[in-house]
Protein backbone atom coordinates (compact mmCIF):
# COMPACT_ATOMS: atom_id res chain seq x y z
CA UNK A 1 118.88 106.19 82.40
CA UNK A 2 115.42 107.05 80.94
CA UNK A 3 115.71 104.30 78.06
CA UNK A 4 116.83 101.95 80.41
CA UNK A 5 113.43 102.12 82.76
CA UNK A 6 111.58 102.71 79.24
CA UNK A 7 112.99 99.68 78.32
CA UNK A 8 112.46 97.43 81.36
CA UNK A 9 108.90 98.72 81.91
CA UNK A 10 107.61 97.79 78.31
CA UNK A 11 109.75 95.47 77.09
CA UNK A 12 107.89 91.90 77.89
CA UNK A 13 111.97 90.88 78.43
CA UNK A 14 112.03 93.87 80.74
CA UNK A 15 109.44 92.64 82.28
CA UNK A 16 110.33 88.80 82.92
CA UNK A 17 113.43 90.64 84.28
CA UNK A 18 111.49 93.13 86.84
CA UNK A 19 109.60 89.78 87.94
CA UNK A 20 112.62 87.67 88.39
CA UNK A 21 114.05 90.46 90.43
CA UNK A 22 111.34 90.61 92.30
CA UNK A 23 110.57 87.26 93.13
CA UNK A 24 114.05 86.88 94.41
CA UNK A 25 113.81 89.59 96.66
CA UNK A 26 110.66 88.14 97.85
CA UNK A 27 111.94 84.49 98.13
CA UNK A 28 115.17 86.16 99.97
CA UNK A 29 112.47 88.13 102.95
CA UNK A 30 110.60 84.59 102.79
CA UNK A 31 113.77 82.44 103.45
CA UNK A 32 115.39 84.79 106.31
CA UNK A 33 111.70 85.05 108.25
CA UNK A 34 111.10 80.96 108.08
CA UNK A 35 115.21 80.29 109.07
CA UNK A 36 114.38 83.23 112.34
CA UNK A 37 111.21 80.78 113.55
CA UNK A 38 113.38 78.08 113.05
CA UNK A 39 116.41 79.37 115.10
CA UNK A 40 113.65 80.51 117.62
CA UNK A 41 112.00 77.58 117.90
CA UNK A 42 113.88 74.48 116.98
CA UNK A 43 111.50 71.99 118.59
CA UNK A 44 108.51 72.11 115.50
């Protein structure tokens, strides 16, 4: 398990991964809080 973090925090492929990852998670909280106003509010 240790080569496997090793390798995703200094790789720059382990890297773009841990981004991607991350970004997706992010998009993901973005998406469900933005589709919850709309539900809420569908008038705006």
């Amino acid at each position: 398990m240790d080569v496997v973090l090793d390798l995703l925090f200094t790789s720059p492929i382990g890297l773009l991964s841990l981004f991607t990852i991350l970004f997706i998670i992010g998009m993901a909280f973005f998406l469900i809080g933005w589709y919850k106003r709309k539900i809420d509010n569908p008038e705006e």
